[in-house]
PDB file of N, CA and C in Angstrom:
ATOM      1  N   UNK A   1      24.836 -85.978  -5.327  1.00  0.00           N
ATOM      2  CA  UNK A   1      23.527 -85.773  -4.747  1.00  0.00           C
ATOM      3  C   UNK A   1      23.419 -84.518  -3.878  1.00  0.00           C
ATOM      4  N   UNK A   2      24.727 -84.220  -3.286  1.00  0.00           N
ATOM      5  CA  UNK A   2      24.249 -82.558  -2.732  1.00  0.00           C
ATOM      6  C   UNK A   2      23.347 -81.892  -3.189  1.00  0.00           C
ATOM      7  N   UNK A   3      23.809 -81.730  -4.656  1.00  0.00           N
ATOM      8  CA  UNK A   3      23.035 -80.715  -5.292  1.00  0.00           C
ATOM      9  C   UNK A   3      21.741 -80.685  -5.150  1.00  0.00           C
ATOM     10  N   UNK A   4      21.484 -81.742  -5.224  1.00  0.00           N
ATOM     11  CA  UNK A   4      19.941 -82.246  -5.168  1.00  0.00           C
ATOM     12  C   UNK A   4      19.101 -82.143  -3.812  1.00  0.00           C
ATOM     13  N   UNK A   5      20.174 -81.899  -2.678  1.00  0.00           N
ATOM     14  CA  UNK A   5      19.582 -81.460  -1.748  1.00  0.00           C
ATOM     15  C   UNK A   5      19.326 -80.266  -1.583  1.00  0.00           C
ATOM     16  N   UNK A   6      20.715 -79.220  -2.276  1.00  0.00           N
ATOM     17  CA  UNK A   6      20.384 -78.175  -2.010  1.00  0.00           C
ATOM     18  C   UNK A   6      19.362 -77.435  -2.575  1.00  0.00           C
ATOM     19  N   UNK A   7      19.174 -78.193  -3.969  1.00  0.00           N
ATOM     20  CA  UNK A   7      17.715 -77.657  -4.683  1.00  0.00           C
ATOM     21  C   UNK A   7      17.005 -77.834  -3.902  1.00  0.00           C
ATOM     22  N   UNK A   8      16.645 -78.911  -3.377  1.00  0.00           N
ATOM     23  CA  UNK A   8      15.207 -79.055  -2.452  1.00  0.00           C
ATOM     24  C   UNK A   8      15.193 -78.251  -1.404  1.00  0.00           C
ATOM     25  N   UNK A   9      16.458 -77.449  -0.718  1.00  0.00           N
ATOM     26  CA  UNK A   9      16.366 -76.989   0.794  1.00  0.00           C
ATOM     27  C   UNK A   9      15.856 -75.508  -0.085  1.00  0.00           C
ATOM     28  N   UNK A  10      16.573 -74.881  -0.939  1.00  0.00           N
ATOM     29  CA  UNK A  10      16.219 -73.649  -1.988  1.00  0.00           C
ATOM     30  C   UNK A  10      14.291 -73.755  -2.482  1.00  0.00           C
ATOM     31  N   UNK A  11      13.975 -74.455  -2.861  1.00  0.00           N
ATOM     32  CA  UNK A  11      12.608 -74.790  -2.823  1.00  0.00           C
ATOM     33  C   UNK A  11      11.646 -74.493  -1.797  1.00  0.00           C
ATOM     34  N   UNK A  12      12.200 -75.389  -0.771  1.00  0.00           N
ATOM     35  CA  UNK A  12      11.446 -75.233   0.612  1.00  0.00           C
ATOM     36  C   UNK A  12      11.747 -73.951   1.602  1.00  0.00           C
ATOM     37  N   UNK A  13      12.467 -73.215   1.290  1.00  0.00           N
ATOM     38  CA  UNK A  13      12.347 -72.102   1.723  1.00  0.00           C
ATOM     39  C   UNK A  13      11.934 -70.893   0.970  1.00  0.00           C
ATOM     40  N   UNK A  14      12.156 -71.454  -0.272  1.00  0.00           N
ATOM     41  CA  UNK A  14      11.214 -70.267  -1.168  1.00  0.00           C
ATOM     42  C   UNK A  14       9.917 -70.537  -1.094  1.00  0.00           C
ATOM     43  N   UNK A  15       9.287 -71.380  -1.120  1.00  0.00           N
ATOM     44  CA  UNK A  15       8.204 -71.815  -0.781  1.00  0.00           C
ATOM     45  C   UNK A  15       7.474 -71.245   0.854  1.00  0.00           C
ATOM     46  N   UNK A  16       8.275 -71.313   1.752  1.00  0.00           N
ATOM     47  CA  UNK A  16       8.133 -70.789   3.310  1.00  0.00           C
ATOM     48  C   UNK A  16       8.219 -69.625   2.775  1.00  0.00           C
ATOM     49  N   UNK A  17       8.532 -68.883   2.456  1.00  0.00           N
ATOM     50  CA  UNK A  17       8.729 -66.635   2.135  1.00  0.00           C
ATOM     51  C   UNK A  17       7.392 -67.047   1.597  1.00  0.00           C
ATOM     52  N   UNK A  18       7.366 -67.510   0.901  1.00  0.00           N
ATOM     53  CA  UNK A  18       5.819 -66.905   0.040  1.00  0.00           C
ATOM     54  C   UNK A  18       4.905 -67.509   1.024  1.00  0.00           C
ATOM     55  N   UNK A  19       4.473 -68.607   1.404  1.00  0.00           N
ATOM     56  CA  UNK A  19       3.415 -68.885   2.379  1.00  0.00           C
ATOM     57  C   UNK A  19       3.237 -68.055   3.280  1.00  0.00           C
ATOM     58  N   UNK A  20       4.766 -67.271   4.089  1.00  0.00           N
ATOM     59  CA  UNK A  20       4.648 -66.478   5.525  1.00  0.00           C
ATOM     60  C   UNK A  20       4.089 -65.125   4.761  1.00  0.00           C
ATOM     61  N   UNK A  21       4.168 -64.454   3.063  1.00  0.00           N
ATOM     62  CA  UNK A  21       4.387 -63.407   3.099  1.00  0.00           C
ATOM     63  C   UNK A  21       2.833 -63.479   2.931  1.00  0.00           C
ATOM     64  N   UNK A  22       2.033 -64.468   2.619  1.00  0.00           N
ATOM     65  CA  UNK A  22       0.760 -64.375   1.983  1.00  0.00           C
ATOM     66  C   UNK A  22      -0.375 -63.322   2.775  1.00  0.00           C
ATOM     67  N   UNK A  23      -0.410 -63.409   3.951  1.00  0.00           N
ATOM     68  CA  UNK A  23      -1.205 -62.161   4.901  1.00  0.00           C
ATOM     69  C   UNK A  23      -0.877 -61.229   4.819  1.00  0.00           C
ATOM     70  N   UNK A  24       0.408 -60.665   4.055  1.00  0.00           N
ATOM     71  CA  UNK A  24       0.682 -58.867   3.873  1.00  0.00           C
ATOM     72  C   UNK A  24      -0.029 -58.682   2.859  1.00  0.00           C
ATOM     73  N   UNK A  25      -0.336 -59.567   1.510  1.00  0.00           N
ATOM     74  CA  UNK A  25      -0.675 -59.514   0.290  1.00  0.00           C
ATOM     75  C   UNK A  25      -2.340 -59.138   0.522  1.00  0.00           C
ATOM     76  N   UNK A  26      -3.354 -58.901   2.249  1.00  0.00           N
ATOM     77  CA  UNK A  26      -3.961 -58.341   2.168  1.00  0.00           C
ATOM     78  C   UNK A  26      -5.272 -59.227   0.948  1.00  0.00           C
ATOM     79  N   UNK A  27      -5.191 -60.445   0.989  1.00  0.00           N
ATOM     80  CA  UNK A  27      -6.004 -60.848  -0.542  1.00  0.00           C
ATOM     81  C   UNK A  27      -5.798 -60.505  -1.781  1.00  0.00           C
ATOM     82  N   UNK A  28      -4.626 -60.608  -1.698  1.00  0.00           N
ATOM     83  CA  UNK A  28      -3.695 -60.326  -3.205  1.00  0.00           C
ATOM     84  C   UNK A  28      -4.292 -58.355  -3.784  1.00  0.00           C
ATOM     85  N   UNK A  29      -4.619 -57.970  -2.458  1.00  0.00           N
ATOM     86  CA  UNK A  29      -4.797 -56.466  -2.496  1.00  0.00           C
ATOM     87  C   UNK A  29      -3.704 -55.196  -2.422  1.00  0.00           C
ATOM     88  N   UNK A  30      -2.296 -55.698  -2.059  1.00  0.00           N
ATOM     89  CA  UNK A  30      -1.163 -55.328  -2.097  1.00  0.00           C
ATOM     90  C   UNK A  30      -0.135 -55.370  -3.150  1.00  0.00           C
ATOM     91  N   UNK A  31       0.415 -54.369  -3.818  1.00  0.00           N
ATOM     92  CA  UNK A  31       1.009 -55.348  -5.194  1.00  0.00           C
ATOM     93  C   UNK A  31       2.632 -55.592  -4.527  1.00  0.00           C
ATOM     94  N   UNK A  32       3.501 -55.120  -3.470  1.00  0.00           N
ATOM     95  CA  UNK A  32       4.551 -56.065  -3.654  1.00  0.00           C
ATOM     96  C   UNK A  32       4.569 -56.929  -3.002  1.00  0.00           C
ATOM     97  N   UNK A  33       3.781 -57.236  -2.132  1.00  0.00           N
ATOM     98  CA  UNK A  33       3.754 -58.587  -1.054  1.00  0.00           C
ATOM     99  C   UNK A  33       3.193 -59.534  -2.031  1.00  0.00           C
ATOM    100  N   UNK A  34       2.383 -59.428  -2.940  1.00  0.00           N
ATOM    101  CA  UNK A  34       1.853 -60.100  -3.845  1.00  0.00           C
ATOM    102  C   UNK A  34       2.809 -60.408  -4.978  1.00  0.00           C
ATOM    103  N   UNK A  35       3.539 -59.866  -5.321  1.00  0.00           N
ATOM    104  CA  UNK A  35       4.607 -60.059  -6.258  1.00  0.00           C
ATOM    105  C   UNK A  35       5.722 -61.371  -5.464  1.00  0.00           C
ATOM    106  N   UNK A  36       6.069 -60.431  -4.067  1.00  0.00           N
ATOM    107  CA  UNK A  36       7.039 -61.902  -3.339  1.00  0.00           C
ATOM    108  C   UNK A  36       5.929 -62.585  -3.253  1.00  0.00           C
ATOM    109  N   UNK A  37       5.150 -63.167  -3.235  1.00  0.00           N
ATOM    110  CA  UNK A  37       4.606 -64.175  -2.745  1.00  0.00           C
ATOM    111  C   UNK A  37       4.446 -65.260  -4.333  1.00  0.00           C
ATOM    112  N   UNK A  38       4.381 -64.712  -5.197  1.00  0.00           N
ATOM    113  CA  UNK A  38       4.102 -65.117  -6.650  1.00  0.00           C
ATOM    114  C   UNK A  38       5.662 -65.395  -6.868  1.00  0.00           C
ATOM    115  N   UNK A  39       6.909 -64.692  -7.093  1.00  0.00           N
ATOM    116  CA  UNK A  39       8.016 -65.058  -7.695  1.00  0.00           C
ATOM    117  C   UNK A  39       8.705 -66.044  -6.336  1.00  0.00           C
ATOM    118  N   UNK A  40       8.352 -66.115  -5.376  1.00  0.00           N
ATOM    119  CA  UNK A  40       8.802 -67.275  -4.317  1.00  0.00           C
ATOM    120  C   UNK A  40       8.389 -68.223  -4.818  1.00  0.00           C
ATOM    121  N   UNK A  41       7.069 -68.677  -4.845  1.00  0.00           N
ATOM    122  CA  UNK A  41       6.271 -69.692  -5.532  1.00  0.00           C
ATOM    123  C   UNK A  41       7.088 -69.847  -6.871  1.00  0.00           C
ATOM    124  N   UNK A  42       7.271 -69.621  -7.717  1.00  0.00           N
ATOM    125  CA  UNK A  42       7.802 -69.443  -8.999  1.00  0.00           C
ATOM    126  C   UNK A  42       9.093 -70.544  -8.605  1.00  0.00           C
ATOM    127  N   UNK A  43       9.907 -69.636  -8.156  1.00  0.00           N
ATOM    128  CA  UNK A  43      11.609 -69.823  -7.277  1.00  0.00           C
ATOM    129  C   UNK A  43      11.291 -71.442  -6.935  1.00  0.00           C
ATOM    130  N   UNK A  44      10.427 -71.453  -6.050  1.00  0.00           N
ATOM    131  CA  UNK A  44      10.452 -73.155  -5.304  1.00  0.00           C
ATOM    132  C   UNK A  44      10.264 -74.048  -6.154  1.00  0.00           C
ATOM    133  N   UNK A  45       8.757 -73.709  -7.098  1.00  0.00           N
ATOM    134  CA  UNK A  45       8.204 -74.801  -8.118  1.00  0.00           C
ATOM    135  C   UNK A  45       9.823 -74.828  -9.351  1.00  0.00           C
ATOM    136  N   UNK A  46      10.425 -74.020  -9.519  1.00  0.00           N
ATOM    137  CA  UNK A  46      11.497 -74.186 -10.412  1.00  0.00           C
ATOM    138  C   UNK A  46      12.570 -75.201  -9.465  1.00  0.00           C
ATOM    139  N   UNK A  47      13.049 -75.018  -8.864  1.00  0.00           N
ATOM    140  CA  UNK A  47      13.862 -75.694  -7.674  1.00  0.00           C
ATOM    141  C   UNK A  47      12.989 -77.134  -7.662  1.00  0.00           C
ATOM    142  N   UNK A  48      12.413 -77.081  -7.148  1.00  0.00           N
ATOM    143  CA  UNK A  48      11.511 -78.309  -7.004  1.00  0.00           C
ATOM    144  C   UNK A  48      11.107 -79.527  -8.256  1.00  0.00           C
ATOM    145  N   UNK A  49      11.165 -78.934  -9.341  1.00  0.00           N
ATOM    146  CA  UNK A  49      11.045 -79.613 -10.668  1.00  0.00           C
ATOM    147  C   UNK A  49      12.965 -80.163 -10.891  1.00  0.00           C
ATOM    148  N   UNK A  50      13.715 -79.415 -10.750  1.00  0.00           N
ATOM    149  CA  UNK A  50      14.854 -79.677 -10.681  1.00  0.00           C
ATOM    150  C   UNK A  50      15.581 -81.102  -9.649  1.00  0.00           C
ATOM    151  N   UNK A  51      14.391 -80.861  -8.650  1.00  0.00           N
ATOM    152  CA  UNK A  51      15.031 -82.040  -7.454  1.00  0.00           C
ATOM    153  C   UNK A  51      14.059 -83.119  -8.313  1.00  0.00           C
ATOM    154  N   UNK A  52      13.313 -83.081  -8.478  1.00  0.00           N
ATOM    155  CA  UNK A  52      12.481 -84.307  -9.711  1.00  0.00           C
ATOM    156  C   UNK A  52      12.934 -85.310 -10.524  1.00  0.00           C
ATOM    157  N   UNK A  53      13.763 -84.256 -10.830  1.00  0.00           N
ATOM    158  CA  UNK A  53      14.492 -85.237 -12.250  1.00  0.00           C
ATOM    159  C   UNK A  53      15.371 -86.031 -11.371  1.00  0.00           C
ATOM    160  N   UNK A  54      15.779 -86.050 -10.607  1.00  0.00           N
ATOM    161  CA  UNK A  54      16.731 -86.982  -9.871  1.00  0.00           C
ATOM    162  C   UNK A  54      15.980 -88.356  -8.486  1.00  0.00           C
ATOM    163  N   UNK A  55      15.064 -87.330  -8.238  1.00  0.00           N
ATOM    164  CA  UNK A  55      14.134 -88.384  -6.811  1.00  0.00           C
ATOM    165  C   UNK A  55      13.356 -88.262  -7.466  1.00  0.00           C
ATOM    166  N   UNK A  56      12.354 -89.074  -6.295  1.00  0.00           N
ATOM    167  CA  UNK A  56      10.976 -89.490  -6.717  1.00  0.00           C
ATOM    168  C   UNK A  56       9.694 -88.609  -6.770  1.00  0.00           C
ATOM    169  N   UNK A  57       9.122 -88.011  -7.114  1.00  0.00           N
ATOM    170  CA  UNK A  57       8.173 -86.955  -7.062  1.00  0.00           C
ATOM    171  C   UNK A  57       7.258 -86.764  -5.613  1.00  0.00           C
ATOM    172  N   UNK A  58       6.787 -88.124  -5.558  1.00  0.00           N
ATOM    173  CA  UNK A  58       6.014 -88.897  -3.660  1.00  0.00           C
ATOM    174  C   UNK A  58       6.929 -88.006  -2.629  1.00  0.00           C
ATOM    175  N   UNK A  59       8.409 -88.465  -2.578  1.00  0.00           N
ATOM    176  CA  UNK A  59       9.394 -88.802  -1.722  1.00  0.00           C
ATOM    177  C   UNK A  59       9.759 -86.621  -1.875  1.00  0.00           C
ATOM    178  N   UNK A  60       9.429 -86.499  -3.137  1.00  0.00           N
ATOM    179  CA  UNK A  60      10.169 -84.820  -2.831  1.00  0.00           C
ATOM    180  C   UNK A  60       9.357 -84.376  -2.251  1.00  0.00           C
ATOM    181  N   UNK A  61       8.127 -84.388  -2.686  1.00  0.00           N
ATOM    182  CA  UNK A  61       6.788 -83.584  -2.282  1.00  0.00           C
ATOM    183  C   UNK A  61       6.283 -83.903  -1.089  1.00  0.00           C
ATOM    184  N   UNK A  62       6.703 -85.037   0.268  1.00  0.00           N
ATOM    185  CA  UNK A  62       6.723 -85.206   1.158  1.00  0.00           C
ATOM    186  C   UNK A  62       7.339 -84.547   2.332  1.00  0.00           C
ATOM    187  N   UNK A  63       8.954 -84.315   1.344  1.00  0.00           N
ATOM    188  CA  UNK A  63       9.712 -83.803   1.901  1.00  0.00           C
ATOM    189  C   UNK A  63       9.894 -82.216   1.889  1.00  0.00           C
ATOM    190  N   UNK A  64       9.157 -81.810   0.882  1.00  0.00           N
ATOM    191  CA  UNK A  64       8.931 -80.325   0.489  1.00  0.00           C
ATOM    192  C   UNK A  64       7.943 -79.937   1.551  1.00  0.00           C
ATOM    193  N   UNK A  65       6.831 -80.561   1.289  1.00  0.00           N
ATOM    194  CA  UNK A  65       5.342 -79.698   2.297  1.00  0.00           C
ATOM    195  C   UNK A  65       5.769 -80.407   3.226  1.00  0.00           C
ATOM    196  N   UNK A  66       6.473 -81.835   4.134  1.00  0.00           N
ATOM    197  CA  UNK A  66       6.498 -81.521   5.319  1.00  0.00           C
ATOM    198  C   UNK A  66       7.346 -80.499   6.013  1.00  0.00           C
ATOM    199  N   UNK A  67       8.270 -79.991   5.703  1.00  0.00           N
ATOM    200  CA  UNK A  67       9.903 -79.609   6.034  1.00  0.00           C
ATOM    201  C   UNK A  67       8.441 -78.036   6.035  1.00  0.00           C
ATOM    202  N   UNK A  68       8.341 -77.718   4.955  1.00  0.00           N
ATOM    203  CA  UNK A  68       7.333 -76.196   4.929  1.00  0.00           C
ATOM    204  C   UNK A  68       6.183 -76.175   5.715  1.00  0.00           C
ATOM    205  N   UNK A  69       5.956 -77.316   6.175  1.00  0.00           N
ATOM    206  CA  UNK A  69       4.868 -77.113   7.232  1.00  0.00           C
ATOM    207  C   UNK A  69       5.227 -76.921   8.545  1.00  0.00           C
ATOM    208  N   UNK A  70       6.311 -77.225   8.869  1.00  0.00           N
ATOM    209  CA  UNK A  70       7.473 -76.957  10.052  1.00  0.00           C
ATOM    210  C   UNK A  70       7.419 -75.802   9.776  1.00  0.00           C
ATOM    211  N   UNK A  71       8.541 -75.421   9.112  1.00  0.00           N
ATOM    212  CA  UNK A  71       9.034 -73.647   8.934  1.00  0.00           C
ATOM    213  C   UNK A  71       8.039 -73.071   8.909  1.00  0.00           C
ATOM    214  N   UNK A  72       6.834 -72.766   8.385  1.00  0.00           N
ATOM    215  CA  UNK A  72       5.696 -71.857   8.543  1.00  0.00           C
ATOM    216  C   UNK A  72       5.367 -71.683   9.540  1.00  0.00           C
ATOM    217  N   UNK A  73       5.182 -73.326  10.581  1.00  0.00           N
ATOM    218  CA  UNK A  73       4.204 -72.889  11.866  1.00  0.00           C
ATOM    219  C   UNK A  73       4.904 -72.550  12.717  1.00  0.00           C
ATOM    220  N   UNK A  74       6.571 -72.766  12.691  1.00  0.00           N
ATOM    221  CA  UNK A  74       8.022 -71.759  13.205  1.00  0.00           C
ATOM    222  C   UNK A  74       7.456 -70.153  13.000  1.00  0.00           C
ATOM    223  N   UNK A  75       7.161 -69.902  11.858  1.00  0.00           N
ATOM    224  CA  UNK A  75       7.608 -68.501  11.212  1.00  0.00           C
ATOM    225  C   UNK A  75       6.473 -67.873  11.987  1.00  0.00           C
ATOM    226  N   UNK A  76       5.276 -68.476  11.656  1.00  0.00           N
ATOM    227  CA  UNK A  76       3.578 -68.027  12.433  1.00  0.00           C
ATOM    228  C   UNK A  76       4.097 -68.107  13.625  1.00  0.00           C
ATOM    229  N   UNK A  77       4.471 -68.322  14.535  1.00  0.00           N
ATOM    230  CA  UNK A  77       5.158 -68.364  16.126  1.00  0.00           C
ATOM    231  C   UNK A  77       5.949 -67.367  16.204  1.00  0.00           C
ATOM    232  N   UNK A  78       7.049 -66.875  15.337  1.00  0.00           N
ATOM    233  CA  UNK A  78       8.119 -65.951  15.549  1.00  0.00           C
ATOM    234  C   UNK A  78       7.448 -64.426  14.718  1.00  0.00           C
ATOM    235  N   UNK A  79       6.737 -64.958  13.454  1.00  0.00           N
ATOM    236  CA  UNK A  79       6.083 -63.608  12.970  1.00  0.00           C
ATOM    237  C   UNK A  79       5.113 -62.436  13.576  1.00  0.00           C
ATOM    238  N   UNK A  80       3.959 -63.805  13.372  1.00  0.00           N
ATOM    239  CA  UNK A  80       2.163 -63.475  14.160  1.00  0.00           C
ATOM    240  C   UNK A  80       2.134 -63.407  15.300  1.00  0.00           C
ATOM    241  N   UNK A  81       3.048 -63.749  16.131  1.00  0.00           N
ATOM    242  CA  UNK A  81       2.576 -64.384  17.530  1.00  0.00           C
ATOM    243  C   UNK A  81       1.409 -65.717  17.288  1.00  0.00           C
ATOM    244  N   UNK A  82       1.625 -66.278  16.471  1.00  0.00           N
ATOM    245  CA  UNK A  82       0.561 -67.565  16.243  1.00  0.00           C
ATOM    246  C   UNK A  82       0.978 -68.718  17.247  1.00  0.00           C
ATOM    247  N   UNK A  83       0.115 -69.017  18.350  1.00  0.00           N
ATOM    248  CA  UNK A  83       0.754 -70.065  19.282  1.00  0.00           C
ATOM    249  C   UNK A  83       0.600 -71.479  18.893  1.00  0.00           C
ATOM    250  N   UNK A  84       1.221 -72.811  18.947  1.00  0.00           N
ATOM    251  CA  UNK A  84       0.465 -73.310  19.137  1.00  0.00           C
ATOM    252  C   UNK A  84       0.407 -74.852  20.469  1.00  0.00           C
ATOM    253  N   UNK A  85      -0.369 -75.350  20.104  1.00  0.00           N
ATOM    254  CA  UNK A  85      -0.885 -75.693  21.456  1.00  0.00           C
ATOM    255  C   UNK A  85      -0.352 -77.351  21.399  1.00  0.00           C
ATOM    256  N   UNK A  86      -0.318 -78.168  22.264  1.00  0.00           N
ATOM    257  CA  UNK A  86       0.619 -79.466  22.578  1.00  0.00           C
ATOM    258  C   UNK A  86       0.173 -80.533  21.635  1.00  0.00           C
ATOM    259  N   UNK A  87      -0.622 -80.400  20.951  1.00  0.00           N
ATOM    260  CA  UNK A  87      -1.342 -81.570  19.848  1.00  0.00           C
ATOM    261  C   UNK A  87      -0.823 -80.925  18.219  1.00  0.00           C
ATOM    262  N   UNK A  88      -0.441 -79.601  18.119  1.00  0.00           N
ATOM    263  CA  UNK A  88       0.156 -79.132  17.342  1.00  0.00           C
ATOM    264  C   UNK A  88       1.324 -79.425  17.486  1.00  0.00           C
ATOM    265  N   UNK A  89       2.488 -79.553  18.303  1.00  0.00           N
ATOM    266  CA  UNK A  89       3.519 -79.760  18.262  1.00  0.00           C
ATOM    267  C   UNK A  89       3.818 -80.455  17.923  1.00  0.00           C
ATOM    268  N   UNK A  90       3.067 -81.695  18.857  1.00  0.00           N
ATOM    269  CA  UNK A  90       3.028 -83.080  18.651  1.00  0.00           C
ATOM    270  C   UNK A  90       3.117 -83.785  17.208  1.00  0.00           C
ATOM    271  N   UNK A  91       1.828 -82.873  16.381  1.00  0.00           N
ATOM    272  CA  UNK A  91       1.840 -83.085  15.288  1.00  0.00           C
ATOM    273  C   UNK A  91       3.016 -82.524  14.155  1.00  0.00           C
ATOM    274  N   UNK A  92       3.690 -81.804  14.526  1.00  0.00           N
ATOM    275  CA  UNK A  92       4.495 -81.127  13.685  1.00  0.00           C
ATOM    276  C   UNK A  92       5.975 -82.224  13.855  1.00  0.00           C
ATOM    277  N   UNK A  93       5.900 -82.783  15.370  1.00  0.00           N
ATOM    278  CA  UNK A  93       6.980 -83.302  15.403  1.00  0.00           C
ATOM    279  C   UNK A  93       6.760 -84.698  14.726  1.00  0.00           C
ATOM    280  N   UNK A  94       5.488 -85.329  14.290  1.00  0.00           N
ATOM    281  CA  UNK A  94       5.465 -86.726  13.566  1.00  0.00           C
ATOM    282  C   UNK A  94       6.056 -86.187  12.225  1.00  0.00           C
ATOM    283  N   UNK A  95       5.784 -85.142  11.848  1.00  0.00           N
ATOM    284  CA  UNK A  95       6.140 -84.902  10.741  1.00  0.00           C
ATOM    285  C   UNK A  95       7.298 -84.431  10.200  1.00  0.00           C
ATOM    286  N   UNK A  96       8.229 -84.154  11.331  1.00  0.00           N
ATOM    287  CA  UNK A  96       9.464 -83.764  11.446  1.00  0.00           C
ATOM    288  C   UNK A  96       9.825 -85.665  11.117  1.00  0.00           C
ATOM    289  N   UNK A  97       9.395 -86.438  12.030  1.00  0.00           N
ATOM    290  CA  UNK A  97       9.566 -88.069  12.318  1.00  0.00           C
ATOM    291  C   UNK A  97       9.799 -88.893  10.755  1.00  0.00           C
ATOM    292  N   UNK A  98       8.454 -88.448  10.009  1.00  0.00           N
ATOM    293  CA  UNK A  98       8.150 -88.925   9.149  1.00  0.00           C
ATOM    294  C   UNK A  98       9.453 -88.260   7.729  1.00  0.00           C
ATOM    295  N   UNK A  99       9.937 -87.580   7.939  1.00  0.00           N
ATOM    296  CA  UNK A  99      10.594 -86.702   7.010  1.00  0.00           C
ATOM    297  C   UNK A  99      12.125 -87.190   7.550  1.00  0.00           C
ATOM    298  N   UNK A 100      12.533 -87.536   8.170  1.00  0.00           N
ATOM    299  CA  UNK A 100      14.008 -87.905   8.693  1.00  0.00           C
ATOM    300  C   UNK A 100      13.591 -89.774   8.147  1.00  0.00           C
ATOM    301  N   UNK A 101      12.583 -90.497   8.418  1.00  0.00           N
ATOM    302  CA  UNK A 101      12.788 -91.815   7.880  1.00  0.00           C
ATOM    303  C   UNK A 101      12.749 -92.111   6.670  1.00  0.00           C
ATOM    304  N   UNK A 102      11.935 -91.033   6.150  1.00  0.00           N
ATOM    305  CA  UNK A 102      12.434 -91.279   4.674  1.00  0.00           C
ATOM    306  C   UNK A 102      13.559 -90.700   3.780  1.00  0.00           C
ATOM    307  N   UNK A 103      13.968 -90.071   4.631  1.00  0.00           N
ATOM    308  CA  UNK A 103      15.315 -89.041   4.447  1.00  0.00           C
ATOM    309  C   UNK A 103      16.625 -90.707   5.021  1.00  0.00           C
ATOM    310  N   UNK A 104      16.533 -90.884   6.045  1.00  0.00           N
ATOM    311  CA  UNK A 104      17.790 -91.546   6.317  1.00  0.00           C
ATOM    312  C   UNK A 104      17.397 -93.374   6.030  1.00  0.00           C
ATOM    313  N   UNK A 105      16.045 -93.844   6.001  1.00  0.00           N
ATOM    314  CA  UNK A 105      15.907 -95.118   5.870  1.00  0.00           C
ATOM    315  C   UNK A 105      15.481 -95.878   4.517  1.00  0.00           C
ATOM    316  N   UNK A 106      14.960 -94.729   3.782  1.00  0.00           N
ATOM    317  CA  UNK A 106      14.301 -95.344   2.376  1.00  0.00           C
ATOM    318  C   UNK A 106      15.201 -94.838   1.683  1.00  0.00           C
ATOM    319  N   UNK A 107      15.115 -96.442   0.173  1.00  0.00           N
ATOM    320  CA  UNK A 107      16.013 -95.984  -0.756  1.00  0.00           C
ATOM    321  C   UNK A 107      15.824 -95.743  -1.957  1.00  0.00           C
ATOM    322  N   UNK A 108      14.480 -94.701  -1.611  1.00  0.00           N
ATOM    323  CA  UNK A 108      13.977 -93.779  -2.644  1.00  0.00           C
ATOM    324  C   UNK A 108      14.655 -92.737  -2.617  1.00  0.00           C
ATOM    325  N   UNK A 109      15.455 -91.999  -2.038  1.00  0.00           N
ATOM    326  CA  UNK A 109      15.991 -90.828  -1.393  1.00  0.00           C
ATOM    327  C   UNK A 109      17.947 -91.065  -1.624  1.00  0.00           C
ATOM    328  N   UNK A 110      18.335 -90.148  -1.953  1.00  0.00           N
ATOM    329  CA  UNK A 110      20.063 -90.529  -2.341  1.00  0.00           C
ATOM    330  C   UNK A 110      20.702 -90.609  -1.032  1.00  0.00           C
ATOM    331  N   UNK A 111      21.683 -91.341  -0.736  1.00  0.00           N
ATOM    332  CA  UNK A 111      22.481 -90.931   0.592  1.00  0.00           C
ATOM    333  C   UNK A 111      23.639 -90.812  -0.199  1.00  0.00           C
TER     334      UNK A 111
END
């Protein structure tokens, strides 16, 4: 089952490059920010079909966009200067919450 994690961690960070790179792409008015942002996407959805065949589609895709909704609003903080404010955190951390119980308590998920 490593493997299967590491596809998914390879996913979710290819997935994070292309979400963070999407504002250089200018409205897809830039052609190489637009290119990373397209072959990241590419990279994750391949990775991501790969963690599939083994878990549950619910249980990946939970674990994909929550884990990337973390790292982005990380990246928007360390990139943009994007702040955010104590109900954001809050919220980021249920979802950090929600992503560790189904990671360590459900046995939809490999241990």
């Amino acid at each position: 089952m490593p493997k299967t994690y590491l596809f998914l961690v390879l996913a979710i960070v290819a997935e994070t490059v292309g979400t963070v790179a999407l504002p250089a792409t200018k409205g897809f008015t830039r052609l190489a920010p637009a290119v990373l942002v397209v072959v990241a996407y590419a990279v994750s959805f391949y990775f991501l079909s790969l963690t599939v065949k083994v878990m549950p589609v619910g249980v990946v895709y939970a674990i994909w966009s929550g884990l990337g909704i973390v790292l982005i609003a990380m990246m928007g903080l360390l990139l943009y200067n994007q702040k955010l404010d104590l109900p954001a955190i809050i919220g980021l951390g249920l979802i950090l919450s929600g992503v560790l119980v189904l990671h360590l308590f459900s046995s939809a998920t490999p241990h």
